[in-house]
C-alpha atoms as a PDB file:
ATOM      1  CA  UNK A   1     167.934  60.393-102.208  1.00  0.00           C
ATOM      2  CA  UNK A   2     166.276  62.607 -99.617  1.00  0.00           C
ATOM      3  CA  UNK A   3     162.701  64.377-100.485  1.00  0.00           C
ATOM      4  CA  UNK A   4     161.878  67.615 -99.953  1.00  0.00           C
ATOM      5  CA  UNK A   5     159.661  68.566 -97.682  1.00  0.00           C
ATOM      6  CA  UNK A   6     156.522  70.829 -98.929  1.00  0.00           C
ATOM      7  CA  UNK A   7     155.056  73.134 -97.126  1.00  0.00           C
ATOM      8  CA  UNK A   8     151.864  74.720 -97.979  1.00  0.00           C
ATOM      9  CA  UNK A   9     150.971  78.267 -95.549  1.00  0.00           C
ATOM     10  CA  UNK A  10     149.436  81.121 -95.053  1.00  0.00           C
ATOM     11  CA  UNK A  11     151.531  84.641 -94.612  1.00  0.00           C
ATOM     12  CA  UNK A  12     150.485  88.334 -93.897  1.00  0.00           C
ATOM     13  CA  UNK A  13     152.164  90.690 -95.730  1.00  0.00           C
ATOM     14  CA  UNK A  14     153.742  93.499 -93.377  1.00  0.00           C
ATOM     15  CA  UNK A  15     153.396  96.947 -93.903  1.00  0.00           C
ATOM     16  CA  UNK A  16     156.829  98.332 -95.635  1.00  0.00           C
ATOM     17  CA  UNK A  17     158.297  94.920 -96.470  1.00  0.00           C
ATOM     18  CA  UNK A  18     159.782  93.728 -99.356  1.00  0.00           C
ATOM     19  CA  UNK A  19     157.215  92.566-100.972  1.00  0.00           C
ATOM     20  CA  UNK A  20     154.927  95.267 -99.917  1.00  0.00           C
ATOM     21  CA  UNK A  21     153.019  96.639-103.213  1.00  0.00           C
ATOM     22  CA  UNK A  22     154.545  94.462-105.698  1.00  0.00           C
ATOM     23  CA  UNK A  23     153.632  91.833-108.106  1.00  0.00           C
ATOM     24  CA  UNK A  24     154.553  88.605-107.841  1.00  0.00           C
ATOM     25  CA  UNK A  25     156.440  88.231-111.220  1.00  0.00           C
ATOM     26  CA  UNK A  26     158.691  91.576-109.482  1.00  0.00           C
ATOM     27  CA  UNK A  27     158.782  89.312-106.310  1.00  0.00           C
ATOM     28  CA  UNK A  28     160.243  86.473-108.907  1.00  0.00           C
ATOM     29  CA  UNK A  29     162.757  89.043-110.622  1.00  0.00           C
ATOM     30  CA  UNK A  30     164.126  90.915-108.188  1.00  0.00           C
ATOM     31  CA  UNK A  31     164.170  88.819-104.751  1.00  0.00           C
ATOM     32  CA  UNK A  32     164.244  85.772-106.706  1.00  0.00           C
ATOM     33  CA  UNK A  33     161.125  84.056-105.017  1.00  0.00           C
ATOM     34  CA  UNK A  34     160.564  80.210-105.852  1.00  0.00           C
ATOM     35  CA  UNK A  35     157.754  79.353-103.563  1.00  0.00           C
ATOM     36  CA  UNK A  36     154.312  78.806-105.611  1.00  0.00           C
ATOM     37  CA  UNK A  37     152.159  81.966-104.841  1.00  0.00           C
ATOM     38  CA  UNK A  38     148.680  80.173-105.111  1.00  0.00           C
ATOM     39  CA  UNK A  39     146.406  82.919-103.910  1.00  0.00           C
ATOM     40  CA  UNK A  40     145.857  86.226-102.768  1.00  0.00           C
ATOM     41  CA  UNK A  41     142.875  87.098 -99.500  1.00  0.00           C
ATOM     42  CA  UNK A  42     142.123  90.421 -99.324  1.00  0.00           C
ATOM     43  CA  UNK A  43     140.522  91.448 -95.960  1.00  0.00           C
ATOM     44  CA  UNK A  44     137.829  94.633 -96.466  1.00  0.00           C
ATOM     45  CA  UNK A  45     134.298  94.489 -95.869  1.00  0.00           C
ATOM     46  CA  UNK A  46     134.316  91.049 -97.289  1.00  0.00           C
ATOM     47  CA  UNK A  47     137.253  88.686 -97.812  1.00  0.00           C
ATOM     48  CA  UNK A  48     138.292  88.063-101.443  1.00  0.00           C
ATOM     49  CA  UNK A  49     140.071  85.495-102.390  1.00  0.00           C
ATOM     50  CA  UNK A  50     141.897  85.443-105.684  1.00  0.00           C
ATOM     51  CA  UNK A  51     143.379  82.679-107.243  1.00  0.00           C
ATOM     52  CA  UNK A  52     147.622  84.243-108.180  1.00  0.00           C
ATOM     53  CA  UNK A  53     149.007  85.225-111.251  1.00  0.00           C
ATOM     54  CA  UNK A  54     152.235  87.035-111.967  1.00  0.00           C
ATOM     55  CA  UNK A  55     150.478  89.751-112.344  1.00  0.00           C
ATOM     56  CA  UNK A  56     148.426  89.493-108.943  1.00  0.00           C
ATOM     57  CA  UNK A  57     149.617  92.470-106.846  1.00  0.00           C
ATOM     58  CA  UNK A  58     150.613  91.784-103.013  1.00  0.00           C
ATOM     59  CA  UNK A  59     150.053  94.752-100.568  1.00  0.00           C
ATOM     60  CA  UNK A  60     150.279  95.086 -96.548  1.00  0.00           C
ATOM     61  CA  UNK A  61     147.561  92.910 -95.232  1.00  0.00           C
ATOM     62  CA  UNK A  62     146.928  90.676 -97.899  1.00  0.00           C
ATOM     63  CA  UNK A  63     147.424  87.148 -96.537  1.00  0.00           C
ATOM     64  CA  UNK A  64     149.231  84.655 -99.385  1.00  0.00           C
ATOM     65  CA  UNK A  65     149.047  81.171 -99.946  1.00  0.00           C
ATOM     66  CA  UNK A  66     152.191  79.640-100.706  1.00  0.00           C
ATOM     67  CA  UNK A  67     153.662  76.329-101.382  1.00  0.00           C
ATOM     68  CA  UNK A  68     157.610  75.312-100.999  1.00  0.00           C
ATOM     69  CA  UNK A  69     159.696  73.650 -99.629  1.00  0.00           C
ATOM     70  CA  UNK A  70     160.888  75.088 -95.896  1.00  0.00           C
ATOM     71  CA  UNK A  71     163.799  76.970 -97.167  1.00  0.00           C
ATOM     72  CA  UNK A  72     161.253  78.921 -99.860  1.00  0.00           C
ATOM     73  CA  UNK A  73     158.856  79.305 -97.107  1.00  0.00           C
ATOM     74  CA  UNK A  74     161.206  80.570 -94.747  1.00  0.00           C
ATOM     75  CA  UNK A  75     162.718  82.985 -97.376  1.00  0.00           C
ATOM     76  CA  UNK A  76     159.530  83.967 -98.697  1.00  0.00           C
ATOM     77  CA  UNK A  77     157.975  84.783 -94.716  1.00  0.00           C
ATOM     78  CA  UNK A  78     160.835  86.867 -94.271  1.00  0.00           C
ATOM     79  CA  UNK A  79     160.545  89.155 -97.506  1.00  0.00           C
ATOM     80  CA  UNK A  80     156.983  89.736 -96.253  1.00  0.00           C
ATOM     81  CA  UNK A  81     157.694  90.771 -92.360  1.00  0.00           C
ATOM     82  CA  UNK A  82     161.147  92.821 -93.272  1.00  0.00           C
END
C-alpha cells in the first residue's frame, strides 16, 4: 500500500475567490474542502494569528494554514486564487 503524502502550507486568499468571505464549515459544505484548515493570519497593523474553527471566517488577504495531502492542497490553492 502506497502512503499519502502530507503537505502542510501556507496560502493567500485572493480577492473575489471562492473562498473569499466565507467560513470554513461553508468552504466544507459547498466546495467540499478536506484539507485541515489549522489557522487563520490576519495582516493589519499587527499580524494575528488565530488558531481555525468552522466558524473562523476566511477573507482576501488572510493567509491559511493547511494540511493535506497534494490533491487537497492543490484543490484547496485553487478555490483561494479563482
Amino acid at each position: 500500500t502506497e502512503e499519502a503524502e502530507i503537505r502542510l502550507v501556507e496560502i493567500e486568499i485572493k480577492p473575489d475567490s471562492e473562498i473569499d468571505n466565507i467560513t470554513i464549515s461553508e468552504a466544507v459544505k459547498k466546495h467540499g474542502v478536506e484539507s485541515l484548515i489549522i489557522s487563520v493570519i490576519e495582516k493589519g497593523e499587527k499580524i494575528s494569528v488565530k488558531k481555525a474553527s468552522g466558524g473562523t471566517h476566511m477573507r482576501a488577504g488572510h493567509k491559511i494554514i493547511a494540511i493535506g495531502t497534494e490533491d487537497q492542497i492543490k484543490y484547496l490553492t485553487n478555490l483561494a486564487s479563482s
